[in-house]
PDB file of N, CA and C in Angstrom:
ATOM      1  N   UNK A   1       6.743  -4.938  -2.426  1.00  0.00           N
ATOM      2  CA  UNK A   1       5.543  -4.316  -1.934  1.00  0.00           C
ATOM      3  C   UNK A   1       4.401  -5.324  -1.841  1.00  0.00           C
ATOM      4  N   UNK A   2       4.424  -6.312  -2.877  1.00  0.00           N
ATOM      5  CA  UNK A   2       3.144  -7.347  -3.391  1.00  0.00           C
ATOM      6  C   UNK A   2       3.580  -8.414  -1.787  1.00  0.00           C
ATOM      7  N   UNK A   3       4.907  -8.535  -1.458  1.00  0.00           N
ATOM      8  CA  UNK A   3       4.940  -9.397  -0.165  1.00  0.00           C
ATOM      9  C   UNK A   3       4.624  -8.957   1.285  1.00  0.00           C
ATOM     10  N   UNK A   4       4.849  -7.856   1.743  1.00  0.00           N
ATOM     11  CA  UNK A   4       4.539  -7.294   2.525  1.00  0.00           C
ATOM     12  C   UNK A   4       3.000  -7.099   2.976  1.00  0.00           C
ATOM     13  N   UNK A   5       2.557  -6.454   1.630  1.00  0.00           N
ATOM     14  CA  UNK A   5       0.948  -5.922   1.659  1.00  0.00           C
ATOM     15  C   UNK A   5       0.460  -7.890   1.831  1.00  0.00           C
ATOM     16  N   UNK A   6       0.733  -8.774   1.510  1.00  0.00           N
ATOM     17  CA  UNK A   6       0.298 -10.352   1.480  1.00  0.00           C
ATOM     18  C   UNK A   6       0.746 -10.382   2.762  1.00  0.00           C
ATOM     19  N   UNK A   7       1.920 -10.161   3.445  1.00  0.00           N
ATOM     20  CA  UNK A   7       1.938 -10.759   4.756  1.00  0.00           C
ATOM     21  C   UNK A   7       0.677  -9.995   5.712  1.00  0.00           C
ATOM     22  N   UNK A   8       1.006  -8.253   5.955  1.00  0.00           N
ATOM     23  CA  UNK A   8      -0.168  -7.919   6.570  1.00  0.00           C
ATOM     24  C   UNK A   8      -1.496  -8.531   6.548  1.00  0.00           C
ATOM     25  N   UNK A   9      -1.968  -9.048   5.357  1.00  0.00           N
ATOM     26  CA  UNK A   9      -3.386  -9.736   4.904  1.00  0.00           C
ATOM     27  C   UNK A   9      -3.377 -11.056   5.508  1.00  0.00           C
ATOM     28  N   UNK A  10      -2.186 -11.726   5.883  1.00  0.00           N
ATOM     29  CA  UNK A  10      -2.372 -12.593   6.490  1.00  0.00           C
ATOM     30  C   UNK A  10      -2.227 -12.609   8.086  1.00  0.00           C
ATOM     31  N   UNK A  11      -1.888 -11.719   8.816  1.00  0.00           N
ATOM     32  CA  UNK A  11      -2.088 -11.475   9.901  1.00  0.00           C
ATOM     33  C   UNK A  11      -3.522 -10.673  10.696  1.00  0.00           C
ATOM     34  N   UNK A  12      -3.893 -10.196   9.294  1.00  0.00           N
ATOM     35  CA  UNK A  12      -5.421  -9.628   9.129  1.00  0.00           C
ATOM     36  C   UNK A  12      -6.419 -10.396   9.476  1.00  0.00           C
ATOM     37  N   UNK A  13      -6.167 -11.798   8.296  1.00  0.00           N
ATOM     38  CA  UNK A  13      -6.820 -12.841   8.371  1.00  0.00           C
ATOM     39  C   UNK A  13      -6.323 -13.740   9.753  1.00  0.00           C
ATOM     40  N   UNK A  14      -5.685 -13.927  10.438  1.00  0.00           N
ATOM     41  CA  UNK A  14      -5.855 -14.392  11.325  1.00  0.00           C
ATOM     42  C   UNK A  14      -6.163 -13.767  12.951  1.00  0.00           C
ATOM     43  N   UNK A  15      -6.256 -12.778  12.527  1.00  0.00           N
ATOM     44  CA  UNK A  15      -7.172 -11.693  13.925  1.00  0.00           C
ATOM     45  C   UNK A  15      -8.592 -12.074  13.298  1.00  0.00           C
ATOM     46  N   UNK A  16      -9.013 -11.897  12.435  1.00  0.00           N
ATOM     47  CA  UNK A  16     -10.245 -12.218  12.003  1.00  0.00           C
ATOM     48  C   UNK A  16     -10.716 -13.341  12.294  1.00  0.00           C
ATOM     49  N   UNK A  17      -9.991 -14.238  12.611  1.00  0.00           N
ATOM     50  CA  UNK A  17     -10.637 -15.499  12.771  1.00  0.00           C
ATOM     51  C   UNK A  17     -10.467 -15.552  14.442  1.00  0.00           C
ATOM     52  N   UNK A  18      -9.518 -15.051  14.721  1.00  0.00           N
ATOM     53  CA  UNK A  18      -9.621 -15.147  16.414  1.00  0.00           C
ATOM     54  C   UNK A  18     -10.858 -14.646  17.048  1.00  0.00           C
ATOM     55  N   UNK A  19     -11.056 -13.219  16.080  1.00  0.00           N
ATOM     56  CA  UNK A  19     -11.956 -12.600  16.949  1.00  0.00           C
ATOM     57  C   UNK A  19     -13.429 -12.653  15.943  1.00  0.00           C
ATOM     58  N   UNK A  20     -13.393 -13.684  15.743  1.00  0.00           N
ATOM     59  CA  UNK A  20     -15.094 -14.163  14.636  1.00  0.00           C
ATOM     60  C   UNK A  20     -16.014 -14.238  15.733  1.00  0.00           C
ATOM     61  N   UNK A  21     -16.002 -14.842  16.719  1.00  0.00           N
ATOM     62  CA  UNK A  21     -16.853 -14.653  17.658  1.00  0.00           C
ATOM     63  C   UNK A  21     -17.240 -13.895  18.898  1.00  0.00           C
ATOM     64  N   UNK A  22     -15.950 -13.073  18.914  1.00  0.00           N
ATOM     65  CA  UNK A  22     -16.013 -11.850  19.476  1.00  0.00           C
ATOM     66  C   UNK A  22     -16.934 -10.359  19.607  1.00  0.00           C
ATOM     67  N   UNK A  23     -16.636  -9.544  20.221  1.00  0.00           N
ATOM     68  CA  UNK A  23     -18.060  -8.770  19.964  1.00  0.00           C
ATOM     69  C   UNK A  23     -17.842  -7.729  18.982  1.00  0.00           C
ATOM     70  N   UNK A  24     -18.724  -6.726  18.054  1.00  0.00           N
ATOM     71  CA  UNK A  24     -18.580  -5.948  16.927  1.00  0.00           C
ATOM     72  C   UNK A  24     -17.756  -5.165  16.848  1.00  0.00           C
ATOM     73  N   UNK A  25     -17.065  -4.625  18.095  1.00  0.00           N
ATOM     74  CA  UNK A  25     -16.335  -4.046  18.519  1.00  0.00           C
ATOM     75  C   UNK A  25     -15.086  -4.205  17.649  1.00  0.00           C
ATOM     76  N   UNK A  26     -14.762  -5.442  18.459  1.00  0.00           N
ATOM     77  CA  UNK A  26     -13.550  -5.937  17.449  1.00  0.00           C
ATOM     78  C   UNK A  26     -13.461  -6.469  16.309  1.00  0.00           C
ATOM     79  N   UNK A  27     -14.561  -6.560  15.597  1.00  0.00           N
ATOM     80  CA  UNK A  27     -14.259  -6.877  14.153  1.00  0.00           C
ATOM     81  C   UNK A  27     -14.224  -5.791  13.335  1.00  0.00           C
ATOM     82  N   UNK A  28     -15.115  -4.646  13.962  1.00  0.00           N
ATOM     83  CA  UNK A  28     -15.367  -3.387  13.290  1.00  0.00           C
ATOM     84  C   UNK A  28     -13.446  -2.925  13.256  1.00  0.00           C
ATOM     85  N   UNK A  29     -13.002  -3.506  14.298  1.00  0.00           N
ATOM     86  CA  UNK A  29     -11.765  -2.424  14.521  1.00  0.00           C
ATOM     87  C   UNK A  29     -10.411  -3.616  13.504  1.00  0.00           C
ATOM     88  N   UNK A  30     -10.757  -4.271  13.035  1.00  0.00           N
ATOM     89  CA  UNK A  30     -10.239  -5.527  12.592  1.00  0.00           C
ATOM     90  C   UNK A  30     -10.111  -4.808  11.036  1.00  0.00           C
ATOM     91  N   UNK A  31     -11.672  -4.950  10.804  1.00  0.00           N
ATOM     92  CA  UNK A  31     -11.885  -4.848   9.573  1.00  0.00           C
ATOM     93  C   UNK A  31     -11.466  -2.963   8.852  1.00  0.00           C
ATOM     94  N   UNK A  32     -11.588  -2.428   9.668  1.00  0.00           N
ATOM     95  CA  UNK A  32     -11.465  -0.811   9.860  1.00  0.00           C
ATOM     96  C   UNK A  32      -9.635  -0.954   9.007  1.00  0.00           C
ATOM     97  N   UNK A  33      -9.285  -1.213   9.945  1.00  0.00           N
ATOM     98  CA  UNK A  33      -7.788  -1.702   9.541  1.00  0.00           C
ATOM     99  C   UNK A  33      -7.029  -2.582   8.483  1.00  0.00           C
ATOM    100  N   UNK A  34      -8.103  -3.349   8.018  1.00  0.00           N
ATOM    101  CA  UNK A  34      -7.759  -4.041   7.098  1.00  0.00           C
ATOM    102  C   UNK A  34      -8.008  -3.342   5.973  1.00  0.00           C
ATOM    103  N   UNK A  35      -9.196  -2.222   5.908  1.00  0.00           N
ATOM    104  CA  UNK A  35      -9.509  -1.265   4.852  1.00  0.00           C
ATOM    105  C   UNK A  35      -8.635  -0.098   4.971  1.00  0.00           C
ATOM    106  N   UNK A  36      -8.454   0.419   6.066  1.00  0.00           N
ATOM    107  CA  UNK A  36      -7.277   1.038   5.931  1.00  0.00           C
ATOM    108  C   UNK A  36      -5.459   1.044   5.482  1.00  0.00           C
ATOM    109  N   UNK A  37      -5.088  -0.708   5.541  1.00  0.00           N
ATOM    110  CA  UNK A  37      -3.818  -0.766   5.082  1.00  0.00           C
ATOM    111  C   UNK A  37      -4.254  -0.846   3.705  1.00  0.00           C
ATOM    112  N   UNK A  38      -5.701  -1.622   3.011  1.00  0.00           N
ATOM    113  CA  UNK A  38      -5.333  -1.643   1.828  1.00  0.00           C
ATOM    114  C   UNK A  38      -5.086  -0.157   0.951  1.00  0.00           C
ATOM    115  N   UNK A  39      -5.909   0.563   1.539  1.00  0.00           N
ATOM    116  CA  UNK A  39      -5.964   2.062   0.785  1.00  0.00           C
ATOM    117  C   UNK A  39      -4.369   2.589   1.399  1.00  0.00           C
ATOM    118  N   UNK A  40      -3.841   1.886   1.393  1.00  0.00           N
ATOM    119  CA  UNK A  40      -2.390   2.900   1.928  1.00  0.00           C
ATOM    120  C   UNK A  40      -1.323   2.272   1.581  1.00  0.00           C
ATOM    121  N   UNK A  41      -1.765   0.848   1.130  1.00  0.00           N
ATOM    122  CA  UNK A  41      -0.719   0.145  -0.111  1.00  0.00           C
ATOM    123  C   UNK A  41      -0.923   0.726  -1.225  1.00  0.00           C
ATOM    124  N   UNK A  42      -2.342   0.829  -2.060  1.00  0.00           N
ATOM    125  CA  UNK A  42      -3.119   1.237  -3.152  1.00  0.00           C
ATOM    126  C   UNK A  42      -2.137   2.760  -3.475  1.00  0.00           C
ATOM    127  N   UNK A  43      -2.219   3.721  -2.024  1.00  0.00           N
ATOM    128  CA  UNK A  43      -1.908   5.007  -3.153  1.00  0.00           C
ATOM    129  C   UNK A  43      -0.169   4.521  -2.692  1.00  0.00           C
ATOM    130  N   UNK A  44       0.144   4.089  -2.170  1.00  0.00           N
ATOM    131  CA  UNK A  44       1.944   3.802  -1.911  1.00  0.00           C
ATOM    132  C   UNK A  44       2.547   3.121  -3.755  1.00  0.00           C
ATOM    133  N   UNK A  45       1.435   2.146  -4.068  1.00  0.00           N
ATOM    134  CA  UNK A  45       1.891   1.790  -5.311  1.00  0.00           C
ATOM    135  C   UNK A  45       1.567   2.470  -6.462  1.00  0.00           C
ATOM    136  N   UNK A  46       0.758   3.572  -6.296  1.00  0.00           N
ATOM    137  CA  UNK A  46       0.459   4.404  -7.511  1.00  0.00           C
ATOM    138  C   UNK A  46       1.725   5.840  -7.481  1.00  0.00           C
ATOM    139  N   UNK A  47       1.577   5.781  -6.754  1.00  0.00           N
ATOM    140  CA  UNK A  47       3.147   6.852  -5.955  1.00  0.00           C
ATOM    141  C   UNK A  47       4.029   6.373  -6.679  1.00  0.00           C
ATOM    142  N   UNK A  48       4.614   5.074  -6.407  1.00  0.00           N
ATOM    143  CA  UNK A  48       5.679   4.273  -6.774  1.00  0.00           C
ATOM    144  C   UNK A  48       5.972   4.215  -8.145  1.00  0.00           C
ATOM    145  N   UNK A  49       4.389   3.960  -8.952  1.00  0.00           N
ATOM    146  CA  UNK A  49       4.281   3.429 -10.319  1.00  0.00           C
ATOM    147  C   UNK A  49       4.314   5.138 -11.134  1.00  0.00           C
ATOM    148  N   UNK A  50       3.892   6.011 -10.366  1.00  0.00           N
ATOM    149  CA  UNK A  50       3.233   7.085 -11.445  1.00  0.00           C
ATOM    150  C   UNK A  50       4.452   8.048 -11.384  1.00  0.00           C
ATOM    151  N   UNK A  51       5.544   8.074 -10.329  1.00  0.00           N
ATOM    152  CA  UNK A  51       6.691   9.083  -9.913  1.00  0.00           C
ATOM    153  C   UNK A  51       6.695  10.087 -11.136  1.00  0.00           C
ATOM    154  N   UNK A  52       7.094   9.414 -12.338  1.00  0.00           N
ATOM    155  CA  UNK A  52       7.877   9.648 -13.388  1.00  0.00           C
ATOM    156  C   UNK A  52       6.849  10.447 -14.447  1.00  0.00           C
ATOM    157  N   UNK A  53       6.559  11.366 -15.099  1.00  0.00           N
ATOM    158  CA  UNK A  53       5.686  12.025 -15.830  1.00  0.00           C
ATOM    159  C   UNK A  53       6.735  12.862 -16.856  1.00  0.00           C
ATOM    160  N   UNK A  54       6.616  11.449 -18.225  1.00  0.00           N
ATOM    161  CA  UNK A  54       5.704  10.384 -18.627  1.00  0.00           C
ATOM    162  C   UNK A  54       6.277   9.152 -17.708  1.00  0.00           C
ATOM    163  N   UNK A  55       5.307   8.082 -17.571  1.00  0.00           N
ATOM    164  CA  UNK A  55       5.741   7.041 -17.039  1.00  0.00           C
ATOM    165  C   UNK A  55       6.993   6.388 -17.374  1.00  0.00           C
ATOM    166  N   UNK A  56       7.576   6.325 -18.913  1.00  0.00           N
ATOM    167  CA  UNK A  56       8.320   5.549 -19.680  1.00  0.00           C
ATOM    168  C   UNK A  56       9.453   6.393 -19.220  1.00  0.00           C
ATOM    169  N   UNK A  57       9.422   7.256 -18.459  1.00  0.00           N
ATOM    170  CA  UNK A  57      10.509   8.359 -18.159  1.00  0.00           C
ATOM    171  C   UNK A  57      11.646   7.239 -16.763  1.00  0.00           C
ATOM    172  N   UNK A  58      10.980   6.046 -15.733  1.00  0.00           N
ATOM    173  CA  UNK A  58      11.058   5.832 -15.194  1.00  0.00           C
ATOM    174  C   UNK A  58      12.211   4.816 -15.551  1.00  0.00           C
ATOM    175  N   UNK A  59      12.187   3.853 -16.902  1.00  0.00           N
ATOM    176  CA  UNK A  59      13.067   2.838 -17.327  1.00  0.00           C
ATOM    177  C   UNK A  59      13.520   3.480 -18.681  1.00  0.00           C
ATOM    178  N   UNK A  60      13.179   4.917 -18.841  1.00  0.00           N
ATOM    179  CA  UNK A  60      14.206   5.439 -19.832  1.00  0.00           C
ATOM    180  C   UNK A  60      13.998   6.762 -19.480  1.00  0.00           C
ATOM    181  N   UNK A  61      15.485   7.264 -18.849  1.00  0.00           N
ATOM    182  CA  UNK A  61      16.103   8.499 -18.500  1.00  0.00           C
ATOM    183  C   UNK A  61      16.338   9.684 -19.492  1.00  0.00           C
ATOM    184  N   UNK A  62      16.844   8.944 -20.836  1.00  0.00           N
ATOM    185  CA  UNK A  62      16.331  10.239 -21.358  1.00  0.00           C
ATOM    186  C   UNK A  62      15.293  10.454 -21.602  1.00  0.00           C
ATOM    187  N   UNK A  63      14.509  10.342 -21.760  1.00  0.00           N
ATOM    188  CA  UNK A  63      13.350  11.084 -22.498  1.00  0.00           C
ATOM    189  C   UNK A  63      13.301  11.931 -21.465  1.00  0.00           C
ATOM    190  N   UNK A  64      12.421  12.978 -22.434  1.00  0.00           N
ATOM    191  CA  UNK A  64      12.106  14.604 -21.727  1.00  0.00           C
ATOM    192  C   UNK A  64      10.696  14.217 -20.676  1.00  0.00           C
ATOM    193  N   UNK A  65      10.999  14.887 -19.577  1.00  0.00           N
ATOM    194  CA  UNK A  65       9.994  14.677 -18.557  1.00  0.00           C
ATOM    195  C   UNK A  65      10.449  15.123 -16.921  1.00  0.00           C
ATOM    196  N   UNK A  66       9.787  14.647 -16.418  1.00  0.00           N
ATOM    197  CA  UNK A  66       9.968  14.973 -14.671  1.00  0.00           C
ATOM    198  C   UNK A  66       9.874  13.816 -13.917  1.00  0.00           C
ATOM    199  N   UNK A  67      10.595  13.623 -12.776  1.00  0.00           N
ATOM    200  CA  UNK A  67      10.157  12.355 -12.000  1.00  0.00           C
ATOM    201  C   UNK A  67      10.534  13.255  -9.812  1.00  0.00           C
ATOM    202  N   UNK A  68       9.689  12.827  -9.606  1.00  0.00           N
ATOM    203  CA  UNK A  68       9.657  12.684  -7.990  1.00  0.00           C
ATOM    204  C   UNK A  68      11.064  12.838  -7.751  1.00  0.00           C
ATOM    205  N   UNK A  69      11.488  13.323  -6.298  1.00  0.00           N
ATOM    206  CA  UNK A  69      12.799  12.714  -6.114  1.00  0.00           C
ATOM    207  C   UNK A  69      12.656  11.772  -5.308  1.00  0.00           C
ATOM    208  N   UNK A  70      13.943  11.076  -4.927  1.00  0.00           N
ATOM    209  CA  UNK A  70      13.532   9.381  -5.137  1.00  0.00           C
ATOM    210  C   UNK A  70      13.533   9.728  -3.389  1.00  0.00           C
ATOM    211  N   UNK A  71      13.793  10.738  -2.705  1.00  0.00           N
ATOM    212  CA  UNK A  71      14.037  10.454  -1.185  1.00  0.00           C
ATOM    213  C   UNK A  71      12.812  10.538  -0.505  1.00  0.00           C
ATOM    214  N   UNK A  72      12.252  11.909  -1.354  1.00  0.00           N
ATOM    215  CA  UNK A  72      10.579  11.861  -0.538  1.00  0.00           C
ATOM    216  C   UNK A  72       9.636  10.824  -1.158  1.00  0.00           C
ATOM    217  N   UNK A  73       9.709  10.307  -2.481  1.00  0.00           N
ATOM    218  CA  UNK A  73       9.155   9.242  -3.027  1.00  0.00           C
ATOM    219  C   UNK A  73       8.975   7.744  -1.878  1.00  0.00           C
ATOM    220  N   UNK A  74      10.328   7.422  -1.297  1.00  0.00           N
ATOM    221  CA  UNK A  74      10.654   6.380  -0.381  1.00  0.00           C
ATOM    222  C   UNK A  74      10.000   6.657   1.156  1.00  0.00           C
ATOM    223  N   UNK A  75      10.032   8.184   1.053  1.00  0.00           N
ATOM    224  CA  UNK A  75       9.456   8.275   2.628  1.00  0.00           C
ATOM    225  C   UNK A  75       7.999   8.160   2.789  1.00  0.00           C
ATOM    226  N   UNK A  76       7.435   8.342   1.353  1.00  0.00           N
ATOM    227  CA  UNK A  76       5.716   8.048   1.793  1.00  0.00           C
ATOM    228  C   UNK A  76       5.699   6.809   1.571  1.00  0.00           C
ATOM    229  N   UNK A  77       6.613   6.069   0.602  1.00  0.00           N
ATOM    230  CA  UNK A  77       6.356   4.099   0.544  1.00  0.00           C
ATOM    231  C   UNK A  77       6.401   3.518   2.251  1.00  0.00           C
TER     232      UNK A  77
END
């Protein structure tokens, strides 16, 4: 997830620099997007991290608890 969300940021960063002198238009729509993937990595990894209630439920199966199922879990990642 940590490579992906880094590659997007770097294709981010290089529209950003194409269009630095461009008009507001496109940076607004640059930057719009760049705030938008981060908030959509952000709740994708809290999704990911929190499935399991209690958390410790996630790398230990028994314990008593609940977790996501793993198919709709994958379809919002």
């Amino acid at each position: 997830m940590v490579v992906i969300t880094g590659y997007k940021f770097a294709y981010l960063d290089i529209y950003r620099e194409i269009f630095k002198n461009a008009g507001n238009h496109s940076k607004l729509l640059v930057n719009s997007v760049l705030v938008l993937m981060m908030l959509s990595h952000l709740a994708t990894t809290l999704v990911i991290v929190l499935q399991c209630q209690p958390v410790q439920k996630s790398w230990r199966p028994w314990i008593e608890g609940a977790c996501l199922p793993n198919r709709e879990t994958w379809i919002v990642s």
